[in-house]
N, C-alpha and C. Protein backbone atom coordinates (compact mmCIF):
# COMPACT_ATOMS: atom_id res chain seq x y z
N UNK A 1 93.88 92.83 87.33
CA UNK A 1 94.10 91.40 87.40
C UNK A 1 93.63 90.91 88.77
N UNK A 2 92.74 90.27 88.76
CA UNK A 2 92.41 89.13 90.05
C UNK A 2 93.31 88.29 90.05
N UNK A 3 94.19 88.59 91.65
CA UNK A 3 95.30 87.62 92.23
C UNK A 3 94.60 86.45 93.28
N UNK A 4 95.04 85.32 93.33
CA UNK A 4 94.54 84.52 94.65
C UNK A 4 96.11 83.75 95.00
N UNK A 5 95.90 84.49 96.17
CA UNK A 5 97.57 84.28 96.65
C UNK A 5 96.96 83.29 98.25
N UNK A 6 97.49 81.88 97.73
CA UNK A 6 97.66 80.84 98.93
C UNK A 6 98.88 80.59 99.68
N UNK A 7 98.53 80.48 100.94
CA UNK A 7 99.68 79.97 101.84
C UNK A 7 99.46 78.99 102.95
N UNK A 8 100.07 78.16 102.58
CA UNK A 8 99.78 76.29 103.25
C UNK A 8 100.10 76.42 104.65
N UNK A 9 100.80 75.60 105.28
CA UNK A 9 100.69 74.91 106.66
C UNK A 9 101.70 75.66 107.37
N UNK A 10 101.02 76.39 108.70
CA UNK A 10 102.46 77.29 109.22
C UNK A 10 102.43 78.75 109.27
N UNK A 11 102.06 78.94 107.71
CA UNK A 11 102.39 80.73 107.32
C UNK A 11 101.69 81.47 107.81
N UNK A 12 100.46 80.87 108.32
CA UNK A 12 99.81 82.05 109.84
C UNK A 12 100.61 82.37 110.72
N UNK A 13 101.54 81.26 111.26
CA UNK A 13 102.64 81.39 112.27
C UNK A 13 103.91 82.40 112.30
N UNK A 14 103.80 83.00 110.66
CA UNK A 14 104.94 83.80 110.60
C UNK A 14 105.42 85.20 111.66
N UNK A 15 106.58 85.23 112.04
CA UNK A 15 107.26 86.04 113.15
C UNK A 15 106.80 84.91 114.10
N UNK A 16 106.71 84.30 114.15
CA UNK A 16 106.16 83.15 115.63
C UNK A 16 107.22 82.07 115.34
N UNK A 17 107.02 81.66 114.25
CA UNK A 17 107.89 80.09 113.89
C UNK A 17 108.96 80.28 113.32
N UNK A 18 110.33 79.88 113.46
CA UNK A 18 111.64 80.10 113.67
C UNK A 18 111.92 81.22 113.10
N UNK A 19 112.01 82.55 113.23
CA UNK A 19 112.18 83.98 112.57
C UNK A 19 113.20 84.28 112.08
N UNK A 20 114.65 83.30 112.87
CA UNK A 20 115.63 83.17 112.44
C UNK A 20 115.78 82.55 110.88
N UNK A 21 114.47 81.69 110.84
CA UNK A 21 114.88 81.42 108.79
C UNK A 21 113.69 81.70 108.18
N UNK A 22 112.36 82.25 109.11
CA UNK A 22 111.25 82.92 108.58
C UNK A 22 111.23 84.31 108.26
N UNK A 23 111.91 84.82 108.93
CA UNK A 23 111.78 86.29 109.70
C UNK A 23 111.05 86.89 110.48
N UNK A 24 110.88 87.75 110.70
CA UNK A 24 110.02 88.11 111.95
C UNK A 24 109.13 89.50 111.55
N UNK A 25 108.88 89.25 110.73
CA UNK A 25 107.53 90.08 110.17
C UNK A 25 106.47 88.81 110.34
N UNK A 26 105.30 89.15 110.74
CA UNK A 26 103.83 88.60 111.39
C UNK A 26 102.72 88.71 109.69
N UNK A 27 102.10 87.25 109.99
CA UNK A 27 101.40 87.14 108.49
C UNK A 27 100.24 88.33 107.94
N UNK A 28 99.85 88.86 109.69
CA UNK A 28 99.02 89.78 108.95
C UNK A 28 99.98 91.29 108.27
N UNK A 29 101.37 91.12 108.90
CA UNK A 29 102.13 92.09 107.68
C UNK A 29 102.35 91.66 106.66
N UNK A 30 102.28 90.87 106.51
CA UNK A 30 102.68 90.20 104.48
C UNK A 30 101.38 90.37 104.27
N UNK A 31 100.08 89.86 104.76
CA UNK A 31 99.06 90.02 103.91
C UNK A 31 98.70 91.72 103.45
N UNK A 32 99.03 92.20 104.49
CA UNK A 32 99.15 93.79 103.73
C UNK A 32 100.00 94.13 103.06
N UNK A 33 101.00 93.67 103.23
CA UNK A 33 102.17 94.12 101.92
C UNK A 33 101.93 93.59 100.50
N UNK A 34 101.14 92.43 100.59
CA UNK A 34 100.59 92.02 99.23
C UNK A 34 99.43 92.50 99.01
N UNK A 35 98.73 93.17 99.68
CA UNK A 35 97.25 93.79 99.32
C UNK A 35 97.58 95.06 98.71
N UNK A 36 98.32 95.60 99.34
CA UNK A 36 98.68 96.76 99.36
C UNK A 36 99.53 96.92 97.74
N UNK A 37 100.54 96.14 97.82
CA UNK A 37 101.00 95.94 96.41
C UNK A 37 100.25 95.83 94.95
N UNK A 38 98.98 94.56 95.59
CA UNK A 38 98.26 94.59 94.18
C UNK A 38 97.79 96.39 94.39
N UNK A 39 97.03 96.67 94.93
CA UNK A 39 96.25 97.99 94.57
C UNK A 39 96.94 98.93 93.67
N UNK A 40 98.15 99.07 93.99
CA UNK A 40 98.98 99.88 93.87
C UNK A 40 99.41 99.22 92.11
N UNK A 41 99.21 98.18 91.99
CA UNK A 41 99.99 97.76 90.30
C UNK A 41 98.05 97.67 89.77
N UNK A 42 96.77 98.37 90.38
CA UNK A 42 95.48 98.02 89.60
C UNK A 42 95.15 96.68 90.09
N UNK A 43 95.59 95.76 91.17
CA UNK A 43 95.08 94.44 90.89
C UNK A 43 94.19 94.38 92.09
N UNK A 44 93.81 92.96 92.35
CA UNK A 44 93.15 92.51 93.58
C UNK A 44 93.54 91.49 94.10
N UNK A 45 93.89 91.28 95.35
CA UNK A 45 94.40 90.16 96.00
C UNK A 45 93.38 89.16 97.17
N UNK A 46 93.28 87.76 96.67
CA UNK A 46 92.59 87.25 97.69
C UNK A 46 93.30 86.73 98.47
N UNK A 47 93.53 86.56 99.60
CA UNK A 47 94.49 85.85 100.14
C UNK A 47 93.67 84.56 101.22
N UNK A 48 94.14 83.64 100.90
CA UNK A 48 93.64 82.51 101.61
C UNK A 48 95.43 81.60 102.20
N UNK A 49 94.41 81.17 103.44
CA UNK A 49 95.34 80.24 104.26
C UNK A 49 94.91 79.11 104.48
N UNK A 50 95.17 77.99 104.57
CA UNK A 50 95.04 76.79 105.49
C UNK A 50 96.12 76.01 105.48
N UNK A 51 95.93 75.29 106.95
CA UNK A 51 96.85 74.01 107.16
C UNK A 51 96.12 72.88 106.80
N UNK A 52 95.08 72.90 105.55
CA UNK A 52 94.80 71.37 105.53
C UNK A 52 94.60 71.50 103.59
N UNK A 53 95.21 70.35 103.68
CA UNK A 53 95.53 69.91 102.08
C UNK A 53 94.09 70.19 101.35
N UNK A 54 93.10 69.66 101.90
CA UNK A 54 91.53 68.87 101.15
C UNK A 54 91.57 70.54 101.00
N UNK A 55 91.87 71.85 101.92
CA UNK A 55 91.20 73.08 101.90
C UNK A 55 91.93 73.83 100.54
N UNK A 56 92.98 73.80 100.81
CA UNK A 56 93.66 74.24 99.71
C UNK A 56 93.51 73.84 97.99
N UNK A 57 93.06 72.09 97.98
CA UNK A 57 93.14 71.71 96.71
C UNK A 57 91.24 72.63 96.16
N UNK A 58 90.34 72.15 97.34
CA UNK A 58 89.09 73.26 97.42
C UNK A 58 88.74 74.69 96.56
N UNK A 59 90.12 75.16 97.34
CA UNK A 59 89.92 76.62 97.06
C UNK A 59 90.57 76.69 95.51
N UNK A 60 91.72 76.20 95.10
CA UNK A 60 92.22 76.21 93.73
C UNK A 60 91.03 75.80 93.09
N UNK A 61 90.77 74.54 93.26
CA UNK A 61 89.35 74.25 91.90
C UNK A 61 88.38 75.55 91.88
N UNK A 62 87.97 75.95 93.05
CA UNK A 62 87.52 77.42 92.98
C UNK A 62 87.23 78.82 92.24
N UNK A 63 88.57 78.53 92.09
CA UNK A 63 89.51 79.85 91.35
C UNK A 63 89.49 79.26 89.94
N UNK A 64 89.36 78.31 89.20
CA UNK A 64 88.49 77.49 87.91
C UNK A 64 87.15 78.80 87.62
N UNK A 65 86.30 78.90 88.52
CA UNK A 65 85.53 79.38 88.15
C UNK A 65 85.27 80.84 88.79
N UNK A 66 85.86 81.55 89.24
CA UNK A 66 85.59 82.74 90.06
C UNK A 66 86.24 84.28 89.45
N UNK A 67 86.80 83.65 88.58
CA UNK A 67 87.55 84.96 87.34
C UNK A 67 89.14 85.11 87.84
N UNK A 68 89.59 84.05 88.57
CA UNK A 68 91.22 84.11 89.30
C UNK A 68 91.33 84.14 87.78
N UNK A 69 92.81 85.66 87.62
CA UNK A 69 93.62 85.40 86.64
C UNK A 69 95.21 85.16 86.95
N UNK A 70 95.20 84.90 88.09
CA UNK A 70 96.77 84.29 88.51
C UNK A 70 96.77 84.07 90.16
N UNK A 71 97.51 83.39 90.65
CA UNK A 71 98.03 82.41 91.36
C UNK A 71 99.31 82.51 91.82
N UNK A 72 99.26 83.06 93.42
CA UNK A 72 100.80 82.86 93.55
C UNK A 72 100.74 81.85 95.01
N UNK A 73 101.39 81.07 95.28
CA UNK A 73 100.96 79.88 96.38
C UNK A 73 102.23 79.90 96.78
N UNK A 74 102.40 79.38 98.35
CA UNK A 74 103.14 79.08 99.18
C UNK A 74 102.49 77.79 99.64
N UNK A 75 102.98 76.40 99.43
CA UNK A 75 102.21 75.19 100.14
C UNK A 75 103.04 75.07 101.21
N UNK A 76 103.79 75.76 100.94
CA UNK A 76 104.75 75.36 102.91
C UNK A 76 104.68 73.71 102.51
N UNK A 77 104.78 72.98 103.58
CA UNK A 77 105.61 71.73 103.81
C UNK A 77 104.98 70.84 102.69
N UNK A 78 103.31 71.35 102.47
CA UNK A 78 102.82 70.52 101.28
C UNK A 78 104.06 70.65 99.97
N UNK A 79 104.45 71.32 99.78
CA UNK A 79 105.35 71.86 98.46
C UNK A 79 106.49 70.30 98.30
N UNK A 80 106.89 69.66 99.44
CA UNK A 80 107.47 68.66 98.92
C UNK A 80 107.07 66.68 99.39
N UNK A 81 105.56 67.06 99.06
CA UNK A 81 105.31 65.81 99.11
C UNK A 81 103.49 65.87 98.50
N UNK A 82 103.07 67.15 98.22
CA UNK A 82 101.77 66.39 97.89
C UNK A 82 101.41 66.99 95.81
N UNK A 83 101.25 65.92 95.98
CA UNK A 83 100.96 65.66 94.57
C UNK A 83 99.38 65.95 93.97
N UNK A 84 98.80 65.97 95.11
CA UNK A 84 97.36 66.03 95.16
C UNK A 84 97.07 68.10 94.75
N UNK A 85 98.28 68.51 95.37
CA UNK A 85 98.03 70.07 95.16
C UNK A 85 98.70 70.43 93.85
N UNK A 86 99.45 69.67 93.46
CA UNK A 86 100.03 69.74 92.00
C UNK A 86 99.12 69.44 91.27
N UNK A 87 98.60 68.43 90.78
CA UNK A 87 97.43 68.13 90.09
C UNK A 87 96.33 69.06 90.35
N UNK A 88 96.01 69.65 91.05
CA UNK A 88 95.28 70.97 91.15
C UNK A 88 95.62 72.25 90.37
N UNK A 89 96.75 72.24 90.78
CA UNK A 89 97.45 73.27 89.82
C UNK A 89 97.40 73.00 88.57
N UNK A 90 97.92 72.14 88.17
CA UNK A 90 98.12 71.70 86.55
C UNK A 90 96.44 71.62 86.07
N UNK A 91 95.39 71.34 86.82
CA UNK A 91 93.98 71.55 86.11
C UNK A 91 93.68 72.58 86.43
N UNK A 92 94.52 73.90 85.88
CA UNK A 92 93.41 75.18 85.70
C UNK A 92 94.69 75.87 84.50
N UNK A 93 94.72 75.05 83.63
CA UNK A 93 95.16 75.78 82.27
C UNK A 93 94.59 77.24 81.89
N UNK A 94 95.63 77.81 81.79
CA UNK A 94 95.41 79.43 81.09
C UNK A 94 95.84 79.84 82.29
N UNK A 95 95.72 79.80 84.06
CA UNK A 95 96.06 81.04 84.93
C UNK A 95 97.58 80.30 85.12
N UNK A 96 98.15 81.42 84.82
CA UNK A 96 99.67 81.43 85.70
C UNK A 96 99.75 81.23 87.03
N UNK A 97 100.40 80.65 87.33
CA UNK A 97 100.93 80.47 89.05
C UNK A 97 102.24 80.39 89.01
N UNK A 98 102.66 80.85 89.84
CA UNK A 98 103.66 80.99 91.00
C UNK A 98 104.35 80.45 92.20
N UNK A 99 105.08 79.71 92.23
CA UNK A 99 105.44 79.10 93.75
C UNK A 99 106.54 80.20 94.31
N UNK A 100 106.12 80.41 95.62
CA UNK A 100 107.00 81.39 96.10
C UNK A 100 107.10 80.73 98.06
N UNK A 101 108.72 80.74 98.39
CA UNK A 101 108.94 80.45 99.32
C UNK A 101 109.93 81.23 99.99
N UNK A 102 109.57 81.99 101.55
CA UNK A 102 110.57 82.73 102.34
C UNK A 102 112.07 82.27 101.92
N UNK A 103 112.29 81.29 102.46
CA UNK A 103 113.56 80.51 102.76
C UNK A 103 114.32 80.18 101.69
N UNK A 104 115.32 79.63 101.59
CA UNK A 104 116.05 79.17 100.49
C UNK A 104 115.98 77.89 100.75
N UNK A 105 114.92 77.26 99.77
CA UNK A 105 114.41 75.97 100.43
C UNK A 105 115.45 74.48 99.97
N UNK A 106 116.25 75.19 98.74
CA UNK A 106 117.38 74.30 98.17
C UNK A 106 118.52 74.00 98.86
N UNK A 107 118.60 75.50 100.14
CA UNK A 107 119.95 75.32 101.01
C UNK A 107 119.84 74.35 102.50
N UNK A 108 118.75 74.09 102.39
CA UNK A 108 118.02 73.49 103.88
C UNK A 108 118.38 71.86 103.85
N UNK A 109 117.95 71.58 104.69
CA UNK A 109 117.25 69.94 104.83
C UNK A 109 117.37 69.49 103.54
N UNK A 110 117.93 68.20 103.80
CA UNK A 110 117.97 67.54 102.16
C UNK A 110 116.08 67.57 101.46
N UNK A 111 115.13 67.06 102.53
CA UNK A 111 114.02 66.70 102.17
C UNK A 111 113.25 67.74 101.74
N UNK A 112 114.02 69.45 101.70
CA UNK A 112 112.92 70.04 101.85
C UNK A 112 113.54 70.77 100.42
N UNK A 113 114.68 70.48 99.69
CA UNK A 113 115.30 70.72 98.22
C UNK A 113 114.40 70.44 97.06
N UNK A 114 113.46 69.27 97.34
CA UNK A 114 112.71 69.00 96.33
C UNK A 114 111.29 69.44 96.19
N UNK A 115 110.80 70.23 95.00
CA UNK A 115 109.28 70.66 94.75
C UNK A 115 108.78 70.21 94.35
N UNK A 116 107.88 69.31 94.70
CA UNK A 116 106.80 68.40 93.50
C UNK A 116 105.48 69.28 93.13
N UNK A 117 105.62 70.77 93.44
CA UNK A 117 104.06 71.20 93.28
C UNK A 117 104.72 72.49 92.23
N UNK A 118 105.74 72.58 92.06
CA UNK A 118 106.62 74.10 91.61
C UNK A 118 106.63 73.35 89.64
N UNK A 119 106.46 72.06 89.41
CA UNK A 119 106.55 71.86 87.76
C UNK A 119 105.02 72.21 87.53
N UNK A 120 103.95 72.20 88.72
CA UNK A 120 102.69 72.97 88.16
C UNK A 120 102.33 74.29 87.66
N UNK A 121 103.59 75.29 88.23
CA UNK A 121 103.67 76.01 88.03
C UNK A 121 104.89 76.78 87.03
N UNK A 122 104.41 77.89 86.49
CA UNK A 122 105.22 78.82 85.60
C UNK A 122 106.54 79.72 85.87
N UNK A 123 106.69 79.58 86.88
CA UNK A 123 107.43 80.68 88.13
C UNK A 123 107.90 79.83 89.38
N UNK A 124 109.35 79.88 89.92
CA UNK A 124 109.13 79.14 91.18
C UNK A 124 110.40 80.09 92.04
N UNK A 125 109.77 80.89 92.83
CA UNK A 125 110.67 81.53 93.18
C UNK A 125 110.96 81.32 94.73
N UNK A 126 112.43 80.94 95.31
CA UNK A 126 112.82 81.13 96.89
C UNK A 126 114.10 81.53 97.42
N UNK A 127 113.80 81.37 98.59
CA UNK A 127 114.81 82.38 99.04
C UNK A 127 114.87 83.91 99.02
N UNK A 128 113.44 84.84 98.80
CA UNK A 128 113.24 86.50 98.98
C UNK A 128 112.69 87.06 100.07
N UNK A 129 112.26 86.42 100.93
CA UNK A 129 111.55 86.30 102.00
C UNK A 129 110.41 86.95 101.44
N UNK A 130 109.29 88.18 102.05
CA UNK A 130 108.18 88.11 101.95
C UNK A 130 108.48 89.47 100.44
N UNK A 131 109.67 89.41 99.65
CA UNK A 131 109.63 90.01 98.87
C UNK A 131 109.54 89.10 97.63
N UNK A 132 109.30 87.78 97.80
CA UNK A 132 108.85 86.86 96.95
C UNK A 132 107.71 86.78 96.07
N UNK A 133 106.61 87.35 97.29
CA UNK A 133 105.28 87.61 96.86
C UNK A 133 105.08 88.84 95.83
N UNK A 134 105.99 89.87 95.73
CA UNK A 134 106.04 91.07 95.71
C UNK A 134 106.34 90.72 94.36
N UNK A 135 107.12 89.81 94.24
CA UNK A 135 107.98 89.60 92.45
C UNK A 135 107.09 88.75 91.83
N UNK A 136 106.60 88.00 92.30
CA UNK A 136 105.73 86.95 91.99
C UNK A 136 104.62 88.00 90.93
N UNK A 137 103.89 88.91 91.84
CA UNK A 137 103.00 89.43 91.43
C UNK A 137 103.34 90.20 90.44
N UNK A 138 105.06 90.64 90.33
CA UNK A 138 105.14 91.11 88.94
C UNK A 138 105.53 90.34 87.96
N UNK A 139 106.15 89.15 87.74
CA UNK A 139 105.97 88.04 87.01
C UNK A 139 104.66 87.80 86.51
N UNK A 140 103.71 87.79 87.17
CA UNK A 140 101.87 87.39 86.45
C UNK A 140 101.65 88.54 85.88
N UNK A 141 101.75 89.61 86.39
CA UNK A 141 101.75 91.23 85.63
C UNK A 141 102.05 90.65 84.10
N UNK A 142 103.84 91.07 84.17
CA UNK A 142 104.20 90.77 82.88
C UNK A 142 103.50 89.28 81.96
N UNK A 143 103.12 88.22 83.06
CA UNK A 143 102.42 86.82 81.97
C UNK A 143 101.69 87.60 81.40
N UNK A 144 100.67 88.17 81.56
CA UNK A 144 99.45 88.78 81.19
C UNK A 144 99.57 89.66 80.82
N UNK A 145 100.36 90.38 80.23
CA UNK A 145 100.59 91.53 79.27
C UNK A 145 101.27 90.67 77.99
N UNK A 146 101.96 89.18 78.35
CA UNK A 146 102.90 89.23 77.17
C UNK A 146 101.80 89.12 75.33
């Protein structure tokens, strides 16, 4: 299975930006723990980052045509206000996606309880920290076997 696993505004910063509700594992350790993971379940993982919306909605239309058979995304702060990355999501019928977030984003900040990009998706998982990604990828496993 071809994975394309996104992560929005920030998640380069991880172990840098508050560790106390990020943790303090560094992004290039999650990106190996998810590389490492697909190999290990047969898959392939692309992993892309940006802090800018236009890049992210970019790379999803992308994955339309590049043989992505699932999707696991972190929009970070995009996750509760852009609609523009939802509608991205929702136009690539047939791949599963995933919203997956460190934090327990329901226990936080009133503003940060709500997902407007997580009804694009099939899966919305938070609060596992970087073992989110890890479940995520077996959630699309099992989509794609069912």
């Amino acid at each position: 299975m071809k994975l394309l696993v996104i992560n929005g505004p920030n998640l380069n910063f991880l172990g840098i930006r508050e560790p106390e509700i990020y943790g303090s594992e560094s992004y290039e350790a999650l990106l190996e723990k998810i590389r490492s993971y697909a190999k290990e379940r047969g898959c392939s993982a692309d992993c892309f980052q940006s802090n800018h919306e236009g890049a992210i909605i970019d790379r999803l239309q992308e994955a339309y045509r590049d043989g992505t058979e699932g999707i696991i995304i972190n929009p970070g702060a995009f996750t509760h206000y852009s609609y523009a990355i939802h509608d991205a999501l929702k136009s690539l019928p047939g791949i599963p996606k995933a919203e997956v977030h460190l934090s327990d984003i329901t226990a936080r900040e009133e503003f940060r309880a709500t997902s407007v990009t997580a009804p694009a998706c099939d899966y919305f998982l938070y609060g596992k920290g970087t073992d989110g990604y890890t479940e995520a990828m077996d959630l699309l496993l099992a989509h794609r076997d069912k």
